[in-house]
Protein backbone atom coordinates (compact mmCIF):
# COMPACT_ATOMS: atom_id res chain seq x y z
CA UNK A 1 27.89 69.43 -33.49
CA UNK A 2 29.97 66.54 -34.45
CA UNK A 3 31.69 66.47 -37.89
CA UNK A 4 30.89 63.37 -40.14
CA UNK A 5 34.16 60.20 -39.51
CA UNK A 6 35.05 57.11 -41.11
CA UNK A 7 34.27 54.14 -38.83
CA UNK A 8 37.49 52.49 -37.68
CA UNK A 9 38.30 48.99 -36.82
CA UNK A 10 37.49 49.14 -32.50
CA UNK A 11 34.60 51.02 -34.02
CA UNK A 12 32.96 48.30 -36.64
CA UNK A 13 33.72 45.56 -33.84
CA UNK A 14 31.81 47.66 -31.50
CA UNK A 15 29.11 47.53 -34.19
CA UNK A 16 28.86 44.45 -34.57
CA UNK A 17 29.05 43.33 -30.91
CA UNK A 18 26.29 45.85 -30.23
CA UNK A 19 23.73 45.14 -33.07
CA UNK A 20 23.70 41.59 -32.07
CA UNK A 21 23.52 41.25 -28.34
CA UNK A 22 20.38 42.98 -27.30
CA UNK A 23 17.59 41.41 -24.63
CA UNK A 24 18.09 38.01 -26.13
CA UNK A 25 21.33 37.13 -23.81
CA UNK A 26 18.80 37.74 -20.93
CA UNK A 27 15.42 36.57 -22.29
CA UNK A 28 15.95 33.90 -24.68
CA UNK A 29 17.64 30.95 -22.82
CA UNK A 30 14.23 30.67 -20.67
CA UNK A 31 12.40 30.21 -23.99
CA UNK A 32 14.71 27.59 -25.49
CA UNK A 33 15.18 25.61 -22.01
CA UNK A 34 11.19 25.02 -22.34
CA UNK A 35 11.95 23.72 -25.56
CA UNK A 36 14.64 21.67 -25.70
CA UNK A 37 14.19 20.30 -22.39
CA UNK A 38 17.89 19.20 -22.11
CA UNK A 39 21.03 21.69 -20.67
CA UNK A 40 23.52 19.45 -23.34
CA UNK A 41 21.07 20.32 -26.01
CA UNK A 42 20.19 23.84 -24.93
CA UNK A 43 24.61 24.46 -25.07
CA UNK A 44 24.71 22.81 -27.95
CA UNK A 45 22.32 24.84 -30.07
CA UNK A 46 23.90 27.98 -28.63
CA UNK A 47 27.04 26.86 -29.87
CA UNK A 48 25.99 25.29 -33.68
CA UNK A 49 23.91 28.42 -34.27
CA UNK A 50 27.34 30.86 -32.99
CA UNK A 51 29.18 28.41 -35.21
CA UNK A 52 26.72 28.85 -38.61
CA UNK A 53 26.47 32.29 -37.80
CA UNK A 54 30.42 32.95 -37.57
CA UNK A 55 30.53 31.06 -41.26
CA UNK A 56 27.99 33.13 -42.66
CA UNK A 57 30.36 36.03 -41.55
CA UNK A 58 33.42 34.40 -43.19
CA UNK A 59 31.35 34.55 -46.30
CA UNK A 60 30.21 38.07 -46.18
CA UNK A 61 33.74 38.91 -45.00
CA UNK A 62 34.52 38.02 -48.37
CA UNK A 63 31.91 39.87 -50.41
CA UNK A 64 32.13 42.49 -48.36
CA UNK A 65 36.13 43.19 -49.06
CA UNK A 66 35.23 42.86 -52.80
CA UNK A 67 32.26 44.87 -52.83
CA UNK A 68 33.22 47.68 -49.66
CA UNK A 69 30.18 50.00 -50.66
CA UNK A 70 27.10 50.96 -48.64
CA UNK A 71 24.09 48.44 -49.22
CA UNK A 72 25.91 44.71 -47.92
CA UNK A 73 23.57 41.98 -48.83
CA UNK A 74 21.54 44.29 -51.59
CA UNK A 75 24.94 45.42 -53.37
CA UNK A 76 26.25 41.77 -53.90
CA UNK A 77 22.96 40.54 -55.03
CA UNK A 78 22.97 43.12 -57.48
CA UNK A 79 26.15 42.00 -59.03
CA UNK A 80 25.68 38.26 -58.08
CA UNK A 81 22.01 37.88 -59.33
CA UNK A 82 20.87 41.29 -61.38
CA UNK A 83 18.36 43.98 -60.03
CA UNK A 84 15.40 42.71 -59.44
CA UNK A 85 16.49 39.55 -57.11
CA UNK A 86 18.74 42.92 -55.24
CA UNK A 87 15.55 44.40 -54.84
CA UNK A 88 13.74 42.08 -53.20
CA UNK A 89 15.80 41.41 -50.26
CA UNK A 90 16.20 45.09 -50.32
CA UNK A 91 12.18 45.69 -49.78
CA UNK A 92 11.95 42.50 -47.24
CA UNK A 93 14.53 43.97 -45.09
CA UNK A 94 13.08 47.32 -45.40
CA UNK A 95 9.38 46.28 -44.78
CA UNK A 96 9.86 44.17 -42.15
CA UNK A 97 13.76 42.44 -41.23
CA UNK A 98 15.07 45.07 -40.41
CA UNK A 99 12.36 47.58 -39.19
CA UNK A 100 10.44 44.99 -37.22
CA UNK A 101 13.84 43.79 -35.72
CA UNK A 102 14.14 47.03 -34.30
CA UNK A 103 10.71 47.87 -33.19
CA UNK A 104 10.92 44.48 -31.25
CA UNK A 105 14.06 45.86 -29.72
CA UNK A 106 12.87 49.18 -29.13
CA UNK A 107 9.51 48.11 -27.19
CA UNK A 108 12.06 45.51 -25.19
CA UNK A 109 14.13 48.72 -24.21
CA UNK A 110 10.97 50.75 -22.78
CA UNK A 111 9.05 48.10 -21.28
CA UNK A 112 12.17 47.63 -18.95
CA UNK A 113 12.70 51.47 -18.66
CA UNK A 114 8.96 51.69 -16.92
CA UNK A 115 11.04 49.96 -13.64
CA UNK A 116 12.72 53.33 -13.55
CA UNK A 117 10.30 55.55 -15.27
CA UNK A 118 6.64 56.01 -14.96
CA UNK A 119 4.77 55.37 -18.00
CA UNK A 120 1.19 56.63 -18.62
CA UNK A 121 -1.50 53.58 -18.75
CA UNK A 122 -4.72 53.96 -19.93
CA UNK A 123 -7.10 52.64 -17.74
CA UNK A 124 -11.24 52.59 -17.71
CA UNK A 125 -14.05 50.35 -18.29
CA UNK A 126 -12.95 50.15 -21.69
CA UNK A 127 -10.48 47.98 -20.63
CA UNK A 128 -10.86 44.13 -20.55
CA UNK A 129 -8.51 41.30 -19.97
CA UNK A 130 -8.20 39.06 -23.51
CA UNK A 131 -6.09 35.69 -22.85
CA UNK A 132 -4.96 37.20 -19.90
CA UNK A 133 -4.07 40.19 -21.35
CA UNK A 134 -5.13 44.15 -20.64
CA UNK A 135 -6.60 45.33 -24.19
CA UNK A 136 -9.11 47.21 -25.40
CA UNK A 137 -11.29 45.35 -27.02
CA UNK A 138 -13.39 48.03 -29.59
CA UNK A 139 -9.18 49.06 -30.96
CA UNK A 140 -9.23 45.63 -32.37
CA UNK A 141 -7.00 45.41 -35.92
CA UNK A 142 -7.82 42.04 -37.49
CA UNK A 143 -5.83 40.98 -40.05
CA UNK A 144 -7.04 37.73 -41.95
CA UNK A 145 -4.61 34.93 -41.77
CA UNK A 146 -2.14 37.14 -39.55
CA UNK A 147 -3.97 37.81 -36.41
CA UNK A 148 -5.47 40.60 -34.14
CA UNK A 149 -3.37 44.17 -33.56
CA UNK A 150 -4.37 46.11 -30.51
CA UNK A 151 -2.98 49.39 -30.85
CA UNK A 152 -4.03 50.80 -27.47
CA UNK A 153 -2.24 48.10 -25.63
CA UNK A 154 1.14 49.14 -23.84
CA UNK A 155 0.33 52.76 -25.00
CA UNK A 156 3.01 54.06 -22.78
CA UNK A 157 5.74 51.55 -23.08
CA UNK A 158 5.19 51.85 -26.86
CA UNK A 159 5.09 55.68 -26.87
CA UNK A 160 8.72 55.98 -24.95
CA UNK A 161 9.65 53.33 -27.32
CA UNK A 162 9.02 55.58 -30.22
CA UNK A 163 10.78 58.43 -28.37
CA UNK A 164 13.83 56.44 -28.12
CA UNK A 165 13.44 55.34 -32.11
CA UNK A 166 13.07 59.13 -33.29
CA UNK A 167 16.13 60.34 -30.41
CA UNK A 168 18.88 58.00 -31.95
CA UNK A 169 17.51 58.44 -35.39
CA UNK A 170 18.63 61.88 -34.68
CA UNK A 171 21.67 61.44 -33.09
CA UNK A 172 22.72 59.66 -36.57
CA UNK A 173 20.77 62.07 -38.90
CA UNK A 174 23.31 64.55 -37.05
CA UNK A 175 26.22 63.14 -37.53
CA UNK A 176 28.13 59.44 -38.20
CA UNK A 177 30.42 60.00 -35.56
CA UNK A 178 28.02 60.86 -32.76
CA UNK A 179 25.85 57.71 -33.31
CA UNK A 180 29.55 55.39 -33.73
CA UNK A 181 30.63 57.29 -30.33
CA UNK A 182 27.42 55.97 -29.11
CA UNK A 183 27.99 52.51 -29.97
CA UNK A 184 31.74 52.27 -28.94
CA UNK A 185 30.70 53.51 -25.22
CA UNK A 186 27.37 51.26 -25.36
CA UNK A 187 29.35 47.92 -26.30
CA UNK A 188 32.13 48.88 -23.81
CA UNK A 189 29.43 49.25 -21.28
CA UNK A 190 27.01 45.78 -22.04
CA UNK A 191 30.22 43.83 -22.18
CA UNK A 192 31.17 45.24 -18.69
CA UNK A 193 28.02 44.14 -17.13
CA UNK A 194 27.60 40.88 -18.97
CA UNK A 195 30.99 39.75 -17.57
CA UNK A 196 29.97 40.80 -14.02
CA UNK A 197 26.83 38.68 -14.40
CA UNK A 198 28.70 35.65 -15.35
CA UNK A 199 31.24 36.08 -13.06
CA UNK A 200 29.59 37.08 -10.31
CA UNK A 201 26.90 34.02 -10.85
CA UNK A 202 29.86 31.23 -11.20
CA UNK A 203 32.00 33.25 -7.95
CA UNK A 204 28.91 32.90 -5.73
CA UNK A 205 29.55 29.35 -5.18
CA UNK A 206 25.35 28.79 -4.84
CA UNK A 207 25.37 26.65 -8.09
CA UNK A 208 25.62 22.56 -9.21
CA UNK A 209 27.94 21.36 -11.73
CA UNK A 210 25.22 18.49 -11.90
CA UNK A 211 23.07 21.19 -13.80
CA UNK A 212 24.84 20.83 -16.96
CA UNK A 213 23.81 17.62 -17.77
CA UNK A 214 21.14 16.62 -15.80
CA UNK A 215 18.46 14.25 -17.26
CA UNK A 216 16.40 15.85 -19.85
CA UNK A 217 12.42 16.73 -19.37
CA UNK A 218 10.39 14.73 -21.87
CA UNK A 219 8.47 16.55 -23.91
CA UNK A 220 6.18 15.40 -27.10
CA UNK A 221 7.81 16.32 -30.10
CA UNK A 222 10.72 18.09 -28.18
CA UNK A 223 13.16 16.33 -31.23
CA UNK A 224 11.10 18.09 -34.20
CA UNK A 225 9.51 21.42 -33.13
CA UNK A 226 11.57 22.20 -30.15
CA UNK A 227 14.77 22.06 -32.02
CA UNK A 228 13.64 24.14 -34.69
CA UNK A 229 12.11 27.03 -32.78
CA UNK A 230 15.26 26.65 -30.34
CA UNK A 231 17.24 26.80 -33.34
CA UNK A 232 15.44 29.63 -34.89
CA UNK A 233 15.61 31.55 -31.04
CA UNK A 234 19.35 31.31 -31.16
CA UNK A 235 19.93 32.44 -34.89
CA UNK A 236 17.80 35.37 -33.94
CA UNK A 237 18.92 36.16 -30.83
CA UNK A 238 22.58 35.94 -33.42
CA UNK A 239 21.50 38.44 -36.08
CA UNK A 240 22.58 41.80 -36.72
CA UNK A 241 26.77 40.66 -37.46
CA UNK A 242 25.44 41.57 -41.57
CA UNK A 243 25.00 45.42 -40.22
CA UNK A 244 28.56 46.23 -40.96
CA UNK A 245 28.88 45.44 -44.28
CA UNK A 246 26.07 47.33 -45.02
CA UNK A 247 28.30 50.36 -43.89
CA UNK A 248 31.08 49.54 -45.73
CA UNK A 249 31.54 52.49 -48.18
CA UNK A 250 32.05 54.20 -44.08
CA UNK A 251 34.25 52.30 -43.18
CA UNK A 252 38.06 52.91 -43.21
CA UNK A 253 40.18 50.79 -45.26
CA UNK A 254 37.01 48.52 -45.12
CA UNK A 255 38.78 45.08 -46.99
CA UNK A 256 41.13 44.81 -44.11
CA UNK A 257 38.18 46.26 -41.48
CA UNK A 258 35.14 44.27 -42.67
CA UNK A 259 36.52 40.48 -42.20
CA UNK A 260 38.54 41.56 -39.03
CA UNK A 261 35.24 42.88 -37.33
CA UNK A 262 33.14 39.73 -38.35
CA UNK A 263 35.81 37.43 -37.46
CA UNK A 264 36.51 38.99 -33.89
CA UNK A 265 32.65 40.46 -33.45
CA UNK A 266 30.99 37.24 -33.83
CA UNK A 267 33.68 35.09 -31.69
CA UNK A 268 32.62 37.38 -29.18
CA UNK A 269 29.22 36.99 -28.92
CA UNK A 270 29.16 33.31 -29.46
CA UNK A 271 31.67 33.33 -26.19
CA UNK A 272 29.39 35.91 -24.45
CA UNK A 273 26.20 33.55 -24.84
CA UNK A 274 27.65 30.77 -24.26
CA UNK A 275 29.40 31.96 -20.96
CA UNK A 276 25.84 33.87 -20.15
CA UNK A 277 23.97 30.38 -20.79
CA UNK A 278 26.11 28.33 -18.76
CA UNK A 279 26.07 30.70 -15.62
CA UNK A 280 22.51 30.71 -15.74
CA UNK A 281 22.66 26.76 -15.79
CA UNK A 282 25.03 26.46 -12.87
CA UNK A 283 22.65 27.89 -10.63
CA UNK A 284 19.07 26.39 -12.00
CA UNK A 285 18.48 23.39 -13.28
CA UNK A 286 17.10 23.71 -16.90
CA UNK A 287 13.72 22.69 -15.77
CA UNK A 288 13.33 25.60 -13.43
CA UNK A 289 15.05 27.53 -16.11
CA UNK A 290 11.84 26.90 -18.57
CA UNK A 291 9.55 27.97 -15.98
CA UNK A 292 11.35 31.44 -15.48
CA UNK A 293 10.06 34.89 -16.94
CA UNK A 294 13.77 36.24 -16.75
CA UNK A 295 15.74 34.40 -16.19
CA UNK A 296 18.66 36.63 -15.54
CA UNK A 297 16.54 37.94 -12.82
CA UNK A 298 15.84 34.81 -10.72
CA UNK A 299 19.73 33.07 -11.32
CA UNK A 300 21.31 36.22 -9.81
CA UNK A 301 18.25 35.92 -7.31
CA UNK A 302 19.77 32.39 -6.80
CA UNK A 303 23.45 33.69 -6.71
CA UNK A 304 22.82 36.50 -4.45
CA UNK A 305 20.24 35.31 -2.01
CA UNK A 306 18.04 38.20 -3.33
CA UNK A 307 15.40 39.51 -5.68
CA UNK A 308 17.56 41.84 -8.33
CA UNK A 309 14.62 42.65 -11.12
CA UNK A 310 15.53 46.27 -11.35
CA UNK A 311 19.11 45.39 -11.47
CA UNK A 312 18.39 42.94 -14.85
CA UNK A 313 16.11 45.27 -15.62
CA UNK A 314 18.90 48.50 -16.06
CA UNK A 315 21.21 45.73 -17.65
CA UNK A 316 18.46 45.06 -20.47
CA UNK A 317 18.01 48.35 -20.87
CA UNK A 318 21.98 49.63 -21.73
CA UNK A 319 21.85 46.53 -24.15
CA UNK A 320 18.73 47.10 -25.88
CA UNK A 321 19.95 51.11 -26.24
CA UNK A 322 23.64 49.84 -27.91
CA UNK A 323 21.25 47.23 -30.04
CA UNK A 324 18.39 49.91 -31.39
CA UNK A 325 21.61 52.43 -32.16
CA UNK A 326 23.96 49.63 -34.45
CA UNK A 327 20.74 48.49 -36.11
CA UNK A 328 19.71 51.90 -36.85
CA UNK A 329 22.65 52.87 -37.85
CA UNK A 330 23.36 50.03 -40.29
CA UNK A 331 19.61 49.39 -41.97
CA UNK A 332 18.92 52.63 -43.43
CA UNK A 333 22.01 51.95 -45.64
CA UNK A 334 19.89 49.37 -47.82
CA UNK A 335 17.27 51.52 -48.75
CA UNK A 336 19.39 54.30 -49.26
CA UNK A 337 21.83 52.17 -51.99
CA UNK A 338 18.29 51.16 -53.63
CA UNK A 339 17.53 55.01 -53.86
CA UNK A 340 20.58 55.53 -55.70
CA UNK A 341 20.20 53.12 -57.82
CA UNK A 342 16.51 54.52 -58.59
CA UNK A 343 14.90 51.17 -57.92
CA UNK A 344 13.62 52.58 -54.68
CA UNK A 345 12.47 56.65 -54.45
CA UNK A 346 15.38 58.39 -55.66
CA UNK A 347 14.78 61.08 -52.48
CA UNK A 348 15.95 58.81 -50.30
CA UNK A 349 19.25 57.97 -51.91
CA UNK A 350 20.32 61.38 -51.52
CA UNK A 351 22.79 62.80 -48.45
CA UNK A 352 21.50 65.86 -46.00
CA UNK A 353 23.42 68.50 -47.59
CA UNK A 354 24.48 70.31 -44.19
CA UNK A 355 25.50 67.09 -42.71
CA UNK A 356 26.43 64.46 -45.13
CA UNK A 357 24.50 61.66 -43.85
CA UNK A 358 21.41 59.17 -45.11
CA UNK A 359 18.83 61.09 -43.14
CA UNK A 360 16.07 60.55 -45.54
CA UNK A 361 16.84 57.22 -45.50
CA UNK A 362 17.07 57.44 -41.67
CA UNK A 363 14.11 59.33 -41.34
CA UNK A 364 12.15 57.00 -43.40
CA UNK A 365 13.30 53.89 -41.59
CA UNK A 366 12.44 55.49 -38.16
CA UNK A 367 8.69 56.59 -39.46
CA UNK A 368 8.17 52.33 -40.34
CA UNK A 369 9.63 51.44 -36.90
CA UNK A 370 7.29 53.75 -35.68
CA UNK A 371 4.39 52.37 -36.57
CA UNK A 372 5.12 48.76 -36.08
CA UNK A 373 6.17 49.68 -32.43
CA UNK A 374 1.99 51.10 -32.60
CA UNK A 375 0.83 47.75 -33.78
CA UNK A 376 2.45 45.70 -32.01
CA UNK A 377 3.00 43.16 -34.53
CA UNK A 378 6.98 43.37 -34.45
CA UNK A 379 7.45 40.10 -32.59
CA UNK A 380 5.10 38.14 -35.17
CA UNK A 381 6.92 39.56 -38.37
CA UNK A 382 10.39 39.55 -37.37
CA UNK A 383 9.87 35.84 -36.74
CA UNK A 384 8.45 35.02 -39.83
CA UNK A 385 11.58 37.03 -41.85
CA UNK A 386 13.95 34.87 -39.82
CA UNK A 387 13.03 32.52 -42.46
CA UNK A 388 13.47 35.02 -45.32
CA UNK A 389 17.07 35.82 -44.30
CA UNK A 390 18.10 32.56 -43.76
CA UNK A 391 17.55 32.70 -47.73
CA UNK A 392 19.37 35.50 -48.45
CA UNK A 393 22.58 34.28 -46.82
CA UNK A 394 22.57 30.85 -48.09
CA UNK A 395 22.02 32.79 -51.83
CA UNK A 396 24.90 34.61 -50.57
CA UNK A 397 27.19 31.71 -49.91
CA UNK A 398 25.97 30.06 -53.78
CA UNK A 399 27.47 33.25 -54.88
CA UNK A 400 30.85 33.13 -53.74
CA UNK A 401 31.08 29.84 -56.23
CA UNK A 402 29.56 32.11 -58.97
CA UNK A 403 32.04 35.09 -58.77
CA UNK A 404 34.88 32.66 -58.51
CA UNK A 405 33.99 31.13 -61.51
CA UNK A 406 32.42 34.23 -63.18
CA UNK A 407 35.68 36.50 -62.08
CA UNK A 408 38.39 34.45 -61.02
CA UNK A 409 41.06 37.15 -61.70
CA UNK A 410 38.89 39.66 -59.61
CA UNK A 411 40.77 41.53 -56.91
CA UNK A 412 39.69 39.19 -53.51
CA UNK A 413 41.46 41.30 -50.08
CA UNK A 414 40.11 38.70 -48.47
CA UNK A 415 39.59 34.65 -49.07
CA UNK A 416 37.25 32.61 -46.68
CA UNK A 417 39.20 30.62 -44.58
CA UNK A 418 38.30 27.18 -44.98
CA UNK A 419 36.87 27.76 -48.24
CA UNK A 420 35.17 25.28 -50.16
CA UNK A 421 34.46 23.72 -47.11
CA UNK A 422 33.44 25.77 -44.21
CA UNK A 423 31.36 27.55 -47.44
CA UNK A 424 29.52 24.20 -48.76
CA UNK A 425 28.96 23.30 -45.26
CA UNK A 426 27.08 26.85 -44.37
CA UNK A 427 25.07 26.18 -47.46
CA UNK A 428 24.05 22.62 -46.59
CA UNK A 429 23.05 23.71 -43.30
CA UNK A 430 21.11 26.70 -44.49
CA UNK A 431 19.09 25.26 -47.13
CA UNK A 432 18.73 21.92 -44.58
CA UNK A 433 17.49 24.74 -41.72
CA UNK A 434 15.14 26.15 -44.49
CA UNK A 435 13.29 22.86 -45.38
CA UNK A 436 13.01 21.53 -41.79
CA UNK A 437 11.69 24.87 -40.64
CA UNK A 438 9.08 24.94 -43.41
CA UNK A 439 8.34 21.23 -42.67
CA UNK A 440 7.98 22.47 -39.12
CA UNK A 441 5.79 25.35 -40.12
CA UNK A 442 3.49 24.09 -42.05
CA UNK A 443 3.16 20.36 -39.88
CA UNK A 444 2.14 23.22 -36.93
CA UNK A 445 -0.35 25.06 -39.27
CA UNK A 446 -2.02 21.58 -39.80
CA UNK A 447 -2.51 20.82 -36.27
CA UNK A 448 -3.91 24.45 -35.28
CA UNK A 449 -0.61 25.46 -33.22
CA UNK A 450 -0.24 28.29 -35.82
CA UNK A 451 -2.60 30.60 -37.30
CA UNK A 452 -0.28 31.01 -40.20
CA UNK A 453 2.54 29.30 -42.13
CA UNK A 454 4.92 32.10 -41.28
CA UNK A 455 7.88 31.32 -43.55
CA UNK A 456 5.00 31.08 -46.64
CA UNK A 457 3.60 34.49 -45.30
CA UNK A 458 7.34 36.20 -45.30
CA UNK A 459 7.88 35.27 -49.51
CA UNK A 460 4.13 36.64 -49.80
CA UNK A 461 5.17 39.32 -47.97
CA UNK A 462 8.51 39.69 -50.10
CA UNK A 463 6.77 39.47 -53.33
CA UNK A 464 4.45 42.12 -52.77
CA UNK A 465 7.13 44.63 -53.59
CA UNK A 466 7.22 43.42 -57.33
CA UNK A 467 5.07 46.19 -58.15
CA UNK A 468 6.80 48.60 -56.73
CA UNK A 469 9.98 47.70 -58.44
CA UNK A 470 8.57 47.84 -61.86
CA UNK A 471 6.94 51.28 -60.67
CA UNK A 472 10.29 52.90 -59.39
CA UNK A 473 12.11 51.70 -62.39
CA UNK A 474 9.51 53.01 -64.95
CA UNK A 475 10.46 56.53 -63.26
């Protein structure tokens, strides 16, 4: 049994290296190449959304060296903006952020595990193909304005999905220092294998410079739509860099630990996807890029003179495992600071008393994954709350003007560098993101390329924990 640890510095880079690059880094830049169109404009979002991302971090870096307790985002809400705007990020990033975030990970993880592992499939009359897919018709879930669940689809990817879920939630239940040995070794490992990909794409010699920026493939509204959903790709393919302040009351001597993990952890990924994008743009042009189902798969085809799916696939898999560990790891901390504070159940504020960790809070957070990795509606919801977060950090940014005003004599380990600037600029681009992607939303819900206006449906979403706040407090 492993005793209970603080987290160190190597250790809260290693988290935040791990809970951001997942399947993204090897999925993603096939998605955004279809729409953007351009290699210059495909780098360049990478880059911008690395950029907002690492001064989003400089701002938490902040917040989180004042504030180094468990709970991040919900903990300086609470003493930016009261209780009740704290709880409601709190219950969106329970409900869905972070839980669906996870679940979409998770099923990512086991559907590439099935190239090593044979998964049960249900087969039978039953079975019929629906847009191409294998579902069963008569386990239809409709949900009105949402969409249709099919919970018997994937049954076996979805069921060692869950497995994997419940095994790390565990391994952390156990002990702190089991799941942070976890991530070190994880991290260590994905950045390993990432390198070899780039390098051994760029040393193969079977690419074009011309590739990087070759005329772009016109598309109709590429300049609107395409950005936006390219833009919100890349900031989710970016998220997860908030998990360590959410650990800070575990972390040791967190005001000096916090900003030097954001700082160095997000650097690091931007570099990583960046390098990762342009190897995969040396060696296909971004046309054929848009047309490829994974694209890690067919540029080290390309590099190697040879079909390497299982190869990619093992890859995904070691970074999906590092991902689902830092994320579960980090989330549960949320809830648990709300059950503390009795504005969630007060059970699950409470530590294991053999151990000394948030399992109920763990526990609790695994169950939810759970059953979103059964519907299948992960992908759907965690896109919809990319909107909701994009809220919560440009509220978080706002607040670093009210505390210096409010407390300008408070004790600050750490001062965003750049500051006002680099912080009024992250704010202008957050609230501009917010308005074009809700312009973009609901212009898409008009012309029936949406069956929902999914940033509109992630507030309703949010604000149906109101009654649960005034029920929890009442107790």
């Amino acid at each position: 049994m492993f005793p209970t640890n603080k987290i160190n510095q190597r250790s809260a880079i290693a988290l935040v290296i791990g809970s951001v690059i997942g399947s993204g880094v090897f999925m993603k830049p096939a998605t955004m190449a279809a729409q953007l169109g351009s290699p210059i404009l495909l780098t360049a979002v990478w880059i911008i959304a690395g950029l907002f991302s690492l001064f989003g971090a400089l701002v938490y870096a902040e917040l989180g060296a004042m504030m180094p307790e468990n709970g991040g985002i919900y903990v300086y809400f609470r003493r930016l903006f009261g209780p009740f705007p704290a709880f409601l990020y709190g219950w969106s990033a329970f409900s869905v952020i972070n839980t669906a975030a996870i679940a979409a990970i998770a099923f990512v993880c086991a559907k590439y595990a099935g190239y090593f592992i044979s998964l049960p499939v249900l087969e039978g009359e039953q079975l019929r193909l629906v847009d191409g897919v294998k579902v069963f018709p008569e386990t239809r879930c409709h949900i009105p304005f949402v969409g249709d669940l099919y919970p018997l689809q994937d049954l076996g990817v979805k069921l060692l999905a869950i497995v994997l879920v419940l095994i790390l939630t565990f391994l952390n239940v156990r002990s702190l220092k089991a799941g942070n040995y976890f991530q070190n070794v994880s991290t260590l490992l994905k950045i390993v294998v990432i390198g070899a990909l780039v390098f051994g794409i760029f040393l193969s010699g079977k690419g074009e410079l011309a590739h990087f920026i070759s005329t772009p493939v016109e598309g109709e509204g590429r300049w609107l739509s395409g950005l936006v959903a390219a833009m919100t790709g890349a900031f989710f393919a970016y998220d997860g860099w908030i998990n360590v302040s959410s650990m800070a009351g575990e972390i040791r001597d967190p005001q000096r630990t916090i900003p030097r993990s954001l700082w160095v952890g997000v650097m690091a990924c931007v570099l990583i996807y960046v390098a990762v994008n342009q190897a995969y743009l040396y060696v296909m042009p971004v046309d054929q890029m848009a047309k490829s189902t994974l694209v890690a798969s067919d540029a080290i085809g390309v590099a190697l003179g040879q079909t390497s799916e299982a190869l990619v696939a093992a890859m995904i898999v070691l970074c999906t495992l590092g991902a689902i560990n830092g994320n579960v790891m980090a989330t549960s901390r949320i809830t648990y600071a709300m059950g503390r504070d009795r504005v969630f159940a007060s059970s699950i504020g409470l530590d294991h008393p053999k151990y000394g960790t948030q399992a109920n809070a763990l526990w609790l957070h695994g169950v939810w994954t759970c059953l979103f990795i059964l519907t299948g509606s992960f992908d759907m919801l965690a896109d919809m709350f990319v909107f909701i977060t994009w809220i919560a950090y440009g509220l978080g940014a706002l607040g670093i003007f009210m505390l210096r005003k409010k407390e300008p004599d408070a004790a600050r380990p750490y001062r965003i560098w750049g500051h006002p600037f680099v912080t009024l600029a992250f704010i202008l681009f957050a609230f501009t993101y917010l308005i074009i992607t809700l312009y973009s939303d609901v212009t898409n819900y008009l012309d029936d390329k949406q069956p929902v206006i999914n940033s509109l449906l992630g507030l309703l979403i949010t604000f149906l924990g109101v009654p649960f706040y005034f029920i929890w407090r009442r107790r």
